[in-house]
N, C-alpha and C. Protein backbone atom coordinates (compact mmCIF):
# COMPACT_ATOMS: atom_id res chain seq x y z
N UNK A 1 -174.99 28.97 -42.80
CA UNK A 1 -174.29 28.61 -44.02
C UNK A 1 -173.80 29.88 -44.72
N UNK A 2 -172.70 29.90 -45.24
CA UNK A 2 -172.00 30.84 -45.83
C UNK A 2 -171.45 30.51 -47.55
N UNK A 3 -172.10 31.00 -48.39
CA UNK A 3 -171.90 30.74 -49.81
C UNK A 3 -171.97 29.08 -49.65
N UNK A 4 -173.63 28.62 -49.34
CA UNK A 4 -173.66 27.04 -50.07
C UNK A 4 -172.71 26.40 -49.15
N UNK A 5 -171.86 27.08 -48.42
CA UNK A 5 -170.96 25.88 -47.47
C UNK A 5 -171.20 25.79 -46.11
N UNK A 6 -171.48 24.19 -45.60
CA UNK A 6 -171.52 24.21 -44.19
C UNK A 6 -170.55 24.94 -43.24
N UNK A 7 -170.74 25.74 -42.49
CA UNK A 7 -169.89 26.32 -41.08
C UNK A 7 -168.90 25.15 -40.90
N UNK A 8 -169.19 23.75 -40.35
CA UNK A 8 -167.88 23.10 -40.47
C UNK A 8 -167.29 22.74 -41.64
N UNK A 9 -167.49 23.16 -42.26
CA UNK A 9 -166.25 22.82 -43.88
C UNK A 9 -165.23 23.73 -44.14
N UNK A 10 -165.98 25.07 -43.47
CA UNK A 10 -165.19 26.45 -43.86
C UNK A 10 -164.58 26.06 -42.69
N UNK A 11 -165.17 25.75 -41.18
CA UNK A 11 -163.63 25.77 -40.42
C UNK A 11 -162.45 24.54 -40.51
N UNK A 12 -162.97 23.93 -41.23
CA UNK A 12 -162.14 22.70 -41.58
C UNK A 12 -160.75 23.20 -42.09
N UNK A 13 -161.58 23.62 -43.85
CA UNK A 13 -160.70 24.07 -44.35
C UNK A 13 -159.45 25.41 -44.22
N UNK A 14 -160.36 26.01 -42.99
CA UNK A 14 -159.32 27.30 -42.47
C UNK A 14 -158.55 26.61 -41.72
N UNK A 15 -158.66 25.42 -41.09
CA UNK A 15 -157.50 24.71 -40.00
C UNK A 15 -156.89 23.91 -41.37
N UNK A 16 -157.05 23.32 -42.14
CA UNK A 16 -155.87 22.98 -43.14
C UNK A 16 -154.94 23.91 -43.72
N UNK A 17 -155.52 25.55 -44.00
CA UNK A 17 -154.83 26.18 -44.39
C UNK A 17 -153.93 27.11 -43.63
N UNK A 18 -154.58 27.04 -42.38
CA UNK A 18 -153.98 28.05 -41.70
C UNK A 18 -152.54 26.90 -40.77
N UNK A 19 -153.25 25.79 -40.10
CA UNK A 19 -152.00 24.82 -40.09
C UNK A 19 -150.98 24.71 -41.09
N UNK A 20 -151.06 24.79 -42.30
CA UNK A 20 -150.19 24.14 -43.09
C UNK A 20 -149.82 25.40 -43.36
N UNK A 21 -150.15 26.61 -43.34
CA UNK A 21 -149.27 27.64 -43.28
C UNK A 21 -148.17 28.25 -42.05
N UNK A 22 -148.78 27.85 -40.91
CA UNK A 22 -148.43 27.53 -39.75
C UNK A 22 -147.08 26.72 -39.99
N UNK A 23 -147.09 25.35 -40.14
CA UNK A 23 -145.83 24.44 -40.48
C UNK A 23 -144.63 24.77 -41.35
N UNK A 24 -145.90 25.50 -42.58
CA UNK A 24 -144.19 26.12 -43.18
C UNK A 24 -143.75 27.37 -42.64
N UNK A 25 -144.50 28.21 -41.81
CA UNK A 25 -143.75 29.06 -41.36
C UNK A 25 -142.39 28.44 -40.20
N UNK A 26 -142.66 27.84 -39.57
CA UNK A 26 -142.15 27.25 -38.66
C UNK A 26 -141.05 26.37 -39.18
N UNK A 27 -140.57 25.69 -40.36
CA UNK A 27 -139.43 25.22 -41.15
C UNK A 27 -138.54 26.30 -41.75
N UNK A 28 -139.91 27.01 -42.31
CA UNK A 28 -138.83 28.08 -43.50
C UNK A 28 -138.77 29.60 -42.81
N UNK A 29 -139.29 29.51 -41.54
CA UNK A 29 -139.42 31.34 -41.17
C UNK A 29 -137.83 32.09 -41.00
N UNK A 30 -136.78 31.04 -41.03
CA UNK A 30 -135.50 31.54 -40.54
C UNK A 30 -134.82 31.96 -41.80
N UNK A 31 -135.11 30.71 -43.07
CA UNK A 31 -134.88 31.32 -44.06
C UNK A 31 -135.45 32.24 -44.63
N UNK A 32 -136.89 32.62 -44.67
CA UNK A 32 -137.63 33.78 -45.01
C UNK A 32 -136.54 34.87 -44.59
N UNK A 33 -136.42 35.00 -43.04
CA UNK A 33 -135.89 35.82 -42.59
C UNK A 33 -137.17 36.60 -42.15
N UNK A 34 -138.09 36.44 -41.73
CA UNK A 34 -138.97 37.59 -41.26
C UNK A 34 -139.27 37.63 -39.62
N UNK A 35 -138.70 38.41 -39.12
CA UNK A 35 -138.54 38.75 -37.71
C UNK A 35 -139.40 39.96 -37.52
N UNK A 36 -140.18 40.23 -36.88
CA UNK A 36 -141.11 40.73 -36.28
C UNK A 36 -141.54 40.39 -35.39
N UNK A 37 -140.88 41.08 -34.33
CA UNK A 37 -141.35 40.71 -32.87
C UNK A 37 -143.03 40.82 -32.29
N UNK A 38 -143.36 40.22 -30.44
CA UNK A 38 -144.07 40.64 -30.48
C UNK A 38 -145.41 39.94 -30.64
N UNK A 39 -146.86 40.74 -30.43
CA UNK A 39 -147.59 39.57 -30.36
C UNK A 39 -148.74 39.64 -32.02
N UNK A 40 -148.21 40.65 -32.86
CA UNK A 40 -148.46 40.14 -34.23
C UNK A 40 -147.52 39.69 -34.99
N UNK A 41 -146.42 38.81 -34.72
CA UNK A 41 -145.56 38.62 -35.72
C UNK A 41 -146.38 37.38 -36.43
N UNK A 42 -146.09 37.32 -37.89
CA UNK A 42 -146.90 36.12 -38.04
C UNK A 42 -146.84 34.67 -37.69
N UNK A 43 -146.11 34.09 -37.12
CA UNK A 43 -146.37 33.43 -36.52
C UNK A 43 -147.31 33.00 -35.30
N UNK A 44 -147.34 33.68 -34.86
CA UNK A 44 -148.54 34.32 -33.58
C UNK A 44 -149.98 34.60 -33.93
N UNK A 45 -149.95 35.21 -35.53
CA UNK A 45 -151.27 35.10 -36.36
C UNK A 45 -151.82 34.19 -36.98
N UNK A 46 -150.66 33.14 -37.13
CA UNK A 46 -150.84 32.08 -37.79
C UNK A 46 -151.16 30.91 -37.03
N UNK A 47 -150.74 30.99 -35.73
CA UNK A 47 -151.40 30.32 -34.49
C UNK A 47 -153.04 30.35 -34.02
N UNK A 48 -152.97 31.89 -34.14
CA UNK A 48 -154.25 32.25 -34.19
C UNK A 48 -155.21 31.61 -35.02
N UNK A 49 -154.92 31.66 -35.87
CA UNK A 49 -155.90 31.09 -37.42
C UNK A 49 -156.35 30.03 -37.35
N UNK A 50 -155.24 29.26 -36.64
CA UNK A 50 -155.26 27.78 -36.83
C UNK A 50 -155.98 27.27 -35.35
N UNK A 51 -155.70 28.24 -34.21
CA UNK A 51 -156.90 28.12 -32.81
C UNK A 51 -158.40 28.00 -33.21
N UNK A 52 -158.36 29.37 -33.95
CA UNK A 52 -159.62 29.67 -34.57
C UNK A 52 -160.49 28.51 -35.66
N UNK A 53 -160.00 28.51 -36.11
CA UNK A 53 -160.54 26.79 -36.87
C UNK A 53 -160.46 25.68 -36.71
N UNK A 54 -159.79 25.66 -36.16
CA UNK A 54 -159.88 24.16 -34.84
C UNK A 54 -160.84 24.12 -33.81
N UNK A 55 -161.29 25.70 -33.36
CA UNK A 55 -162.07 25.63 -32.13
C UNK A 55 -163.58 25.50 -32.88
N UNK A 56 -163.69 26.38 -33.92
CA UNK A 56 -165.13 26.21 -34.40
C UNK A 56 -165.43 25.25 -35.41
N UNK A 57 -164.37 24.50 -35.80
CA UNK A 57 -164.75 23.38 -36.08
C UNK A 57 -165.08 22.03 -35.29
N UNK A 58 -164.10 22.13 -33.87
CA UNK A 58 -165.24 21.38 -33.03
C UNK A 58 -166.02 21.88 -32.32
N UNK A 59 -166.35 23.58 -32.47
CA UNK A 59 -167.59 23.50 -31.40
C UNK A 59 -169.17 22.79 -32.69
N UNK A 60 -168.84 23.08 -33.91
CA UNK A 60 -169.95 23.01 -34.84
C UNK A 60 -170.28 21.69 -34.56
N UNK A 61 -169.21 20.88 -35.00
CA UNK A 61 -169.21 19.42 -35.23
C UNK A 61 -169.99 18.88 -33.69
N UNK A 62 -169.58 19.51 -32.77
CA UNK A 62 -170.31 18.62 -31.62
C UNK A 62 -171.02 19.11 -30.90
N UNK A 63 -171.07 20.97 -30.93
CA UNK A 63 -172.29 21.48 -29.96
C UNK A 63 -173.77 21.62 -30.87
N UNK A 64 -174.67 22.14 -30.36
CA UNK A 64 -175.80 22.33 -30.67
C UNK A 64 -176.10 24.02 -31.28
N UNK A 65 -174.61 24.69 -30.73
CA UNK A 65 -174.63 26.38 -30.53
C UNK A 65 -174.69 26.95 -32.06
N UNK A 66 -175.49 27.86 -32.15
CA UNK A 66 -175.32 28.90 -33.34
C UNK A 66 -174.50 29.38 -34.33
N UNK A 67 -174.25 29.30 -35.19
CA UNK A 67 -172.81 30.07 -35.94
C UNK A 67 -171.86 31.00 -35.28
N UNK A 68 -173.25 32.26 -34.69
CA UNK A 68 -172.54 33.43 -34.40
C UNK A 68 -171.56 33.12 -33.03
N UNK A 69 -172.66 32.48 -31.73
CA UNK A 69 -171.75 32.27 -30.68
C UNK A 69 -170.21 30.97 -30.99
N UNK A 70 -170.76 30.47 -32.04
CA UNK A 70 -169.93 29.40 -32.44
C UNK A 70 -168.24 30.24 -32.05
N UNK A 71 -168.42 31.41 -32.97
CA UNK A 71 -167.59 32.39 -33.78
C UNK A 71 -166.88 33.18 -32.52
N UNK A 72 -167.86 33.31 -31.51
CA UNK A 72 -167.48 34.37 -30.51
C UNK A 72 -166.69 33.24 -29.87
N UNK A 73 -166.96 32.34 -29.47
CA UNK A 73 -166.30 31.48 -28.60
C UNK A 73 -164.99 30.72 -29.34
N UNK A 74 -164.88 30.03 -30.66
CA UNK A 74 -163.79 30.49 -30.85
C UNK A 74 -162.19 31.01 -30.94
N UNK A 75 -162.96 32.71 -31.49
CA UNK A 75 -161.83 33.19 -30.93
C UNK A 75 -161.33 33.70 -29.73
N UNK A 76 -162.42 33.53 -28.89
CA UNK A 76 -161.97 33.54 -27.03
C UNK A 76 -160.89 32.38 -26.90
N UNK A 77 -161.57 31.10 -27.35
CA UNK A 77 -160.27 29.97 -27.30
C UNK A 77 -159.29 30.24 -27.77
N UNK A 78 -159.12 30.91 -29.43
CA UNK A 78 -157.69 30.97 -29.88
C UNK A 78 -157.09 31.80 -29.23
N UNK A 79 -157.83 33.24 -28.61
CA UNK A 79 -157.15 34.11 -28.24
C UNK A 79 -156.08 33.87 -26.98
N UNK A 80 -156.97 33.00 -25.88
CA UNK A 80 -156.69 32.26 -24.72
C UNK A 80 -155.40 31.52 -24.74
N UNK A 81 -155.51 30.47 -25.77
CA UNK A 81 -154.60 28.97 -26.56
C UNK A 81 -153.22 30.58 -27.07
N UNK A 82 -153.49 31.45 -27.99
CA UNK A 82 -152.33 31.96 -28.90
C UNK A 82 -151.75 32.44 -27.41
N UNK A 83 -152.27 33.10 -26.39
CA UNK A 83 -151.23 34.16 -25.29
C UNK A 83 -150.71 32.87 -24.99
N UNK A 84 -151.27 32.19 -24.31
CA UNK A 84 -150.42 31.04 -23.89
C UNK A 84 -149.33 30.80 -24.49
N UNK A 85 -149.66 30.29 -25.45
CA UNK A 85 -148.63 29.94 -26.79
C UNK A 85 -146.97 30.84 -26.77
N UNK A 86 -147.74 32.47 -27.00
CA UNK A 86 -146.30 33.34 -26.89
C UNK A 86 -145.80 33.61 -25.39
N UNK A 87 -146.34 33.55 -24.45
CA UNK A 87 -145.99 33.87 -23.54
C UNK A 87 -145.44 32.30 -22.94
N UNK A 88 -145.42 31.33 -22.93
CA UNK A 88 -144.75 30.31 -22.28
C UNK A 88 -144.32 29.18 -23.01
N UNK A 89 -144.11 29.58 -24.60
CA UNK A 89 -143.12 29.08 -25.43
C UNK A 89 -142.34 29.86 -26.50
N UNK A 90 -143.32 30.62 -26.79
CA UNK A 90 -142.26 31.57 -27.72
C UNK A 90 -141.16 32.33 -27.24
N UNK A 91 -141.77 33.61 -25.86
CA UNK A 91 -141.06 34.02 -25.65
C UNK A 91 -139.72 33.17 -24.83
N UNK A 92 -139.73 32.43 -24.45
CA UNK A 92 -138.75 31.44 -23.52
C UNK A 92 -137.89 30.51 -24.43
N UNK A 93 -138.30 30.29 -25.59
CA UNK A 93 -137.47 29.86 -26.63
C UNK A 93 -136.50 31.11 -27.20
N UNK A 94 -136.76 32.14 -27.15
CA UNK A 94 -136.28 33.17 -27.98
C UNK A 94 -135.29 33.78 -26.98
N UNK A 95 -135.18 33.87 -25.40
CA UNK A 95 -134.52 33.73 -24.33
C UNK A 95 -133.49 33.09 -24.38
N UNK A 96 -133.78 31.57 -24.51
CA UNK A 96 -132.94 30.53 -24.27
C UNK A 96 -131.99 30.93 -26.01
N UNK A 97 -132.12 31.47 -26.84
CA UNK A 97 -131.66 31.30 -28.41
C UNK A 97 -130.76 32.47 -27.67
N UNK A 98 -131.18 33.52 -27.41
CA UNK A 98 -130.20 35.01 -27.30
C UNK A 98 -129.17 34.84 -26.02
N UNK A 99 -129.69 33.55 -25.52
CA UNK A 99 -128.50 33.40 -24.21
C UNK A 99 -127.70 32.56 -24.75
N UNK A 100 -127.66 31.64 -25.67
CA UNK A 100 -126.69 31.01 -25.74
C UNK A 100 -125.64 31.29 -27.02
N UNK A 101 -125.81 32.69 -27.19
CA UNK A 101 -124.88 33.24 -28.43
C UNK A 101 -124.47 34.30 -27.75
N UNK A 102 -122.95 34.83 -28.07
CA UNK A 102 -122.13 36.13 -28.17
C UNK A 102 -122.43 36.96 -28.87
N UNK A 103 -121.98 38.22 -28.59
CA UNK A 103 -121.70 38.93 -29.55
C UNK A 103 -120.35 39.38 -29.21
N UNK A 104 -119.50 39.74 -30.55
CA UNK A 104 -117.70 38.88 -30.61
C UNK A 104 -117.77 40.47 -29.41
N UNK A 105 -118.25 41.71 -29.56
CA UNK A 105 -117.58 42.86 -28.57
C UNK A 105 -117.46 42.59 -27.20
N UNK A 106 -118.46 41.52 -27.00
CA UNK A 106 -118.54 41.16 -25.54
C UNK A 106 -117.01 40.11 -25.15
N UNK A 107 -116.09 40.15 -25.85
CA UNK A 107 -114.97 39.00 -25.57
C UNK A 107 -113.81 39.83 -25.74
N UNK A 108 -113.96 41.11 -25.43
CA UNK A 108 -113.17 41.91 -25.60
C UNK A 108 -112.92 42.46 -23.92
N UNK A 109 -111.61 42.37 -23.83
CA UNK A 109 -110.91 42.60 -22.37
C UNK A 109 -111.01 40.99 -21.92
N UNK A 110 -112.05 39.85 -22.05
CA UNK A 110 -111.41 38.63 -21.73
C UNK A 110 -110.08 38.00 -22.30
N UNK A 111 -109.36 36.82 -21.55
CA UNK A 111 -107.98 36.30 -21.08
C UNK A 111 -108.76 34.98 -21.84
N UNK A 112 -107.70 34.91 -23.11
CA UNK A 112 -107.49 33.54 -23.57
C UNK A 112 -106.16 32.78 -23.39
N UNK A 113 -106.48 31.35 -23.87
CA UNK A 113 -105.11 30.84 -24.23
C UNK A 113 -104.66 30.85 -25.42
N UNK A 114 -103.55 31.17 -26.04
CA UNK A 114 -103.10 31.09 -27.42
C UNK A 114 -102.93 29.48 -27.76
N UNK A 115 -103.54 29.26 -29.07
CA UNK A 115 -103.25 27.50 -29.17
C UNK A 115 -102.64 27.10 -30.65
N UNK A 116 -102.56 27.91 -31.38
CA UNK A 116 -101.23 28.38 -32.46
C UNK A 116 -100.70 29.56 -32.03
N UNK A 117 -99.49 29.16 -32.17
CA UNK A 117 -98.46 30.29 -32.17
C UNK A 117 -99.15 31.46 -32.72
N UNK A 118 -98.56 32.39 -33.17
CA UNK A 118 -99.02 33.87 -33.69
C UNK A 118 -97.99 34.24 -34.20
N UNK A 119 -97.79 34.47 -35.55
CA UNK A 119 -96.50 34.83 -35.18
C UNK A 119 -96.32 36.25 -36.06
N UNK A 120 -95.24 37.04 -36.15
CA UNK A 120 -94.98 38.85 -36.54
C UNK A 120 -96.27 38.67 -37.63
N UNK A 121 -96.52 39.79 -37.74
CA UNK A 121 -98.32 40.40 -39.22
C UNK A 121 -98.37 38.85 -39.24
N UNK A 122 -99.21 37.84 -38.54
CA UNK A 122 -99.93 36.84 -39.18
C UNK A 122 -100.75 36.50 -38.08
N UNK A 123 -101.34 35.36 -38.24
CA UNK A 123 -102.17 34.83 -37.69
C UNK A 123 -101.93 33.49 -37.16
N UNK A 124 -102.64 33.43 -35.83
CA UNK A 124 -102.85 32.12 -34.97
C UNK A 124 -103.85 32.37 -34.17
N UNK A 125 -104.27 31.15 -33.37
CA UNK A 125 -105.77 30.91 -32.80
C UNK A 125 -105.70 30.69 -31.39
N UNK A 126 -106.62 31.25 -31.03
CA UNK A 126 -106.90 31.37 -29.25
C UNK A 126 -108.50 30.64 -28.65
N UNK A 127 -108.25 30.32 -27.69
CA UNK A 127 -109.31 29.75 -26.98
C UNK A 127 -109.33 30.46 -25.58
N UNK A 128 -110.92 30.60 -25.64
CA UNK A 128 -111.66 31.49 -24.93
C UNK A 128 -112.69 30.67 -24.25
N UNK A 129 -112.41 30.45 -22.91
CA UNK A 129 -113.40 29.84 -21.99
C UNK A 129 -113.91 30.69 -21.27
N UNK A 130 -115.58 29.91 -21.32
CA UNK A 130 -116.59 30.87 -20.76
C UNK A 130 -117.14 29.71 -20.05
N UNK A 131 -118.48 30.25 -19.52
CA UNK A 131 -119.53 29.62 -18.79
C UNK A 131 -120.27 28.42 -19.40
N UNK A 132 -120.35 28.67 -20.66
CA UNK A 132 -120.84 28.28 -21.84
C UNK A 132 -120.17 26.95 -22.74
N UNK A 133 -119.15 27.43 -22.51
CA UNK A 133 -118.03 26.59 -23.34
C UNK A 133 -116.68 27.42 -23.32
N UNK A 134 -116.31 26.69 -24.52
CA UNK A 134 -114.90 27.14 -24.88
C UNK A 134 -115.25 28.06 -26.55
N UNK A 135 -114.60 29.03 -27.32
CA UNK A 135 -114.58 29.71 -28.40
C UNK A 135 -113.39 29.93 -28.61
N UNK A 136 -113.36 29.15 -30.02
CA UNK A 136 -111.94 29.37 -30.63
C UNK A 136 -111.66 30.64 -31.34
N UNK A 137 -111.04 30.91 -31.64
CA UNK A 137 -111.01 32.30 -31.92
C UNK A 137 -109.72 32.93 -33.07
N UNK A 138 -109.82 33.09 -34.00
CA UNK A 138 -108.84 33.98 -35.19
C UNK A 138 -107.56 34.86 -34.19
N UNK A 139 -106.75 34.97 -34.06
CA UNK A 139 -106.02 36.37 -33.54
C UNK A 139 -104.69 36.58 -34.38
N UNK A 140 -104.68 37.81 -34.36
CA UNK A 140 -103.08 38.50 -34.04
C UNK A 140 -102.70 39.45 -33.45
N UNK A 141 -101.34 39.79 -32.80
CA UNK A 141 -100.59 40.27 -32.16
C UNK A 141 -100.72 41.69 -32.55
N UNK A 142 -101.62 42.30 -31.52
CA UNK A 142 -101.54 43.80 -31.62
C UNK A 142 -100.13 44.64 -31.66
N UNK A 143 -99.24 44.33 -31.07
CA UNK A 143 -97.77 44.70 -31.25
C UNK A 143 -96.67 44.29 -32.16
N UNK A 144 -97.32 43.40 -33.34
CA UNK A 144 -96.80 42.89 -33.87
C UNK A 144 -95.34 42.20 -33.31
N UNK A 145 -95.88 41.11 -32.57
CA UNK A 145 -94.78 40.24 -32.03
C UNK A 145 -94.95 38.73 -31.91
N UNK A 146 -94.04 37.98 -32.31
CA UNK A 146 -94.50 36.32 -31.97
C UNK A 146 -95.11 36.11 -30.47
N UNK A 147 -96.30 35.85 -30.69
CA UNK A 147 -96.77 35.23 -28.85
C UNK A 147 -96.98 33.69 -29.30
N UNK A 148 -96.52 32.79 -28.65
CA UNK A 148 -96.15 30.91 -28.83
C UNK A 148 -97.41 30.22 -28.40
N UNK A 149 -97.73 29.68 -28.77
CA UNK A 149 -98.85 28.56 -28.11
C UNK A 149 -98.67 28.44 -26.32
N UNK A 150 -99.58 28.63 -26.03
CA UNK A 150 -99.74 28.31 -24.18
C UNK A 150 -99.44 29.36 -23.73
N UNK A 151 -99.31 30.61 -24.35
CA UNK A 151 -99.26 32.07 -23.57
C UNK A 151 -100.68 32.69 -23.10
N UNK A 152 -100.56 33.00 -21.95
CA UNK A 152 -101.72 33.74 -21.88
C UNK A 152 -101.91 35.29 -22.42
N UNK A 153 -103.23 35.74 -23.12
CA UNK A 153 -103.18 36.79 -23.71
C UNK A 153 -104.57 37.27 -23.35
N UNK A 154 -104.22 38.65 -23.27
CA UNK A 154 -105.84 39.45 -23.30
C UNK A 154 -106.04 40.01 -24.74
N UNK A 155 -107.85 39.55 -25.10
CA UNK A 155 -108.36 40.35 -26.28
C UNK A 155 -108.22 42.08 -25.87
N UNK A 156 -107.82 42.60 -27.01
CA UNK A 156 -108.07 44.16 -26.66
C UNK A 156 -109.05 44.64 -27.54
N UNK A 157 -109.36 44.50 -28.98
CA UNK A 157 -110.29 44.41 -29.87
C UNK A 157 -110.55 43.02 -30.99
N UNK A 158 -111.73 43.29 -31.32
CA UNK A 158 -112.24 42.41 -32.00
C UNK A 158 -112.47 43.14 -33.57
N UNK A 159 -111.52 42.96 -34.85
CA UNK A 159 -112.44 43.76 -35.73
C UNK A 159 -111.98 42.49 -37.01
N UNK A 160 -113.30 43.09 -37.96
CA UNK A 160 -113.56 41.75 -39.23
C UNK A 160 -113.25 40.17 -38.37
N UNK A 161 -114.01 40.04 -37.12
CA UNK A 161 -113.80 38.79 -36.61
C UNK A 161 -112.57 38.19 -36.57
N UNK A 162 -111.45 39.05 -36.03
CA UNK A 162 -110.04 38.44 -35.49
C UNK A 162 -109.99 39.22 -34.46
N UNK A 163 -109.20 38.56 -33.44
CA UNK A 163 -109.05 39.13 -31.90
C UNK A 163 -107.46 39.85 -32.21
N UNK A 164 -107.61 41.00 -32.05
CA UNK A 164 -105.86 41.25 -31.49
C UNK A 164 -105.66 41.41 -30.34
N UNK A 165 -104.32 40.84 -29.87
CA UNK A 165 -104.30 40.52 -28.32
C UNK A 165 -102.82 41.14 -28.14
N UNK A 166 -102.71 40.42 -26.95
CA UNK A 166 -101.33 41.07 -26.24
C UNK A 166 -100.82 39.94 -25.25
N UNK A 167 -100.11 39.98 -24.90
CA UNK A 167 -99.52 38.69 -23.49
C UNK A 167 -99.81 39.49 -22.34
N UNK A 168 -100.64 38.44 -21.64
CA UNK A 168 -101.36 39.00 -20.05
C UNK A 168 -100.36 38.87 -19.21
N UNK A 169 -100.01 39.77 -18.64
CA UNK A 169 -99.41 40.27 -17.43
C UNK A 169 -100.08 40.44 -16.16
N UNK A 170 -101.05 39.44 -15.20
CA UNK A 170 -101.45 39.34 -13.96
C UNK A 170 -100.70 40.86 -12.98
N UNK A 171 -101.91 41.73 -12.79
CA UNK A 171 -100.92 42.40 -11.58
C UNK A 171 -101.13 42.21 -10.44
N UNK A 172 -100.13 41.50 -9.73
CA UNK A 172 -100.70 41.41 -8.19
C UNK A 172 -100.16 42.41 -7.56
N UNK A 173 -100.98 42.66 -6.52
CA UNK A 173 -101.08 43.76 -5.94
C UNK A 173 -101.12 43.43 -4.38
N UNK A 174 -100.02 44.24 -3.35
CA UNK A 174 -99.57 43.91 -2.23
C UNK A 174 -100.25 44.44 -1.16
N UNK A 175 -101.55 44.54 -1.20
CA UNK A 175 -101.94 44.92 0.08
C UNK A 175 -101.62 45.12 1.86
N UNK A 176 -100.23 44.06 1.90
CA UNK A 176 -100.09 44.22 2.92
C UNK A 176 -99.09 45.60 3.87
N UNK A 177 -99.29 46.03 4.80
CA UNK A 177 -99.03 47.30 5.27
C UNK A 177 -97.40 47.12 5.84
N UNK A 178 -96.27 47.23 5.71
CA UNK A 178 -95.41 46.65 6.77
C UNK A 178 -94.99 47.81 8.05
């Protein structure tokens, strides 16, 4: 007993608090904004917490074992339960999140289609097919020239998120010897 309180009350109450801190991390952590990779980010600690009082609250409730080994065993479980945890959901979620986003520099030297006109200093919109999908895309005419809807164009840069492009010119090339 620890200050007048049974061993299972305190782990009770550490799995209510540490769960329910757990949950809101997990709603609000994007808005927090707190990124910290890795295997103390808190989320990962907060997993922990919540292994940890879950495990010694049922080893109390149903074994016969001691406080102390209660304690050791535990956090062998949470420790066991949390790797698991980051290693074959966290990290593989966080994989699958960074694969399915761009970054706009990487669309630079790809061949879109123009799907508004463009026309002299203004703006019209291009579509950019990938593996992924399709990305519509802001542009104007690096040469300042009308390019028409259904032209093909290469991005040459990407800056303040508009593509300036150019009309693609395919070079084929004649390999054959005569």
């Amino acid at each position: 007993m620890l200050a007048d309180y049974p061993y299972e009350q305190l782990y009770f109450f550490g799995l209510l608090i540490c769960g329910g801190l757990t949950v809101l991390y997990a709603l609000l952590g994007e808005i927090l904004d707190f990124e910290i990779d890795g295997i103390f980010s808190p989320f990962i600690l907060l997993i922990f917490g919540t292994f940890t009082a879950a495990s010694g609250y049922l080893l109390e409730t149903y074994t016969d074992l001691e406080g102390f080994i209660v304690l050791i065993l535990a956090l062998a479980i949470s420790f066991f339960l949390s790797f698991l945890t980051y290693n074959f959901v966290l990290i593989p979620l966080k994989g699958a999140q960074q694969s399915l986003s761009f970054e706009e520099k990487s669309l630079e030297g790809m061949v879109a289609t123009v799907i508004t006109t463009i026309p002299i200093d203004g703006f019209g919109e291009i579509l950019i097919r990938n593996e992924t999908g399709s990305i519509p895309k802001t542009a104007t005419s690096l040469e300042n020239e009308v390019i028409m809807a259904g032209t093909t164009v290469m991005i040459m840069e990407i800056t303040d998120r508009v593509a300036k492009v150019v009309p693609y010119k395919p070079i084929n090339y004649n390999l054959k010897k005569n």
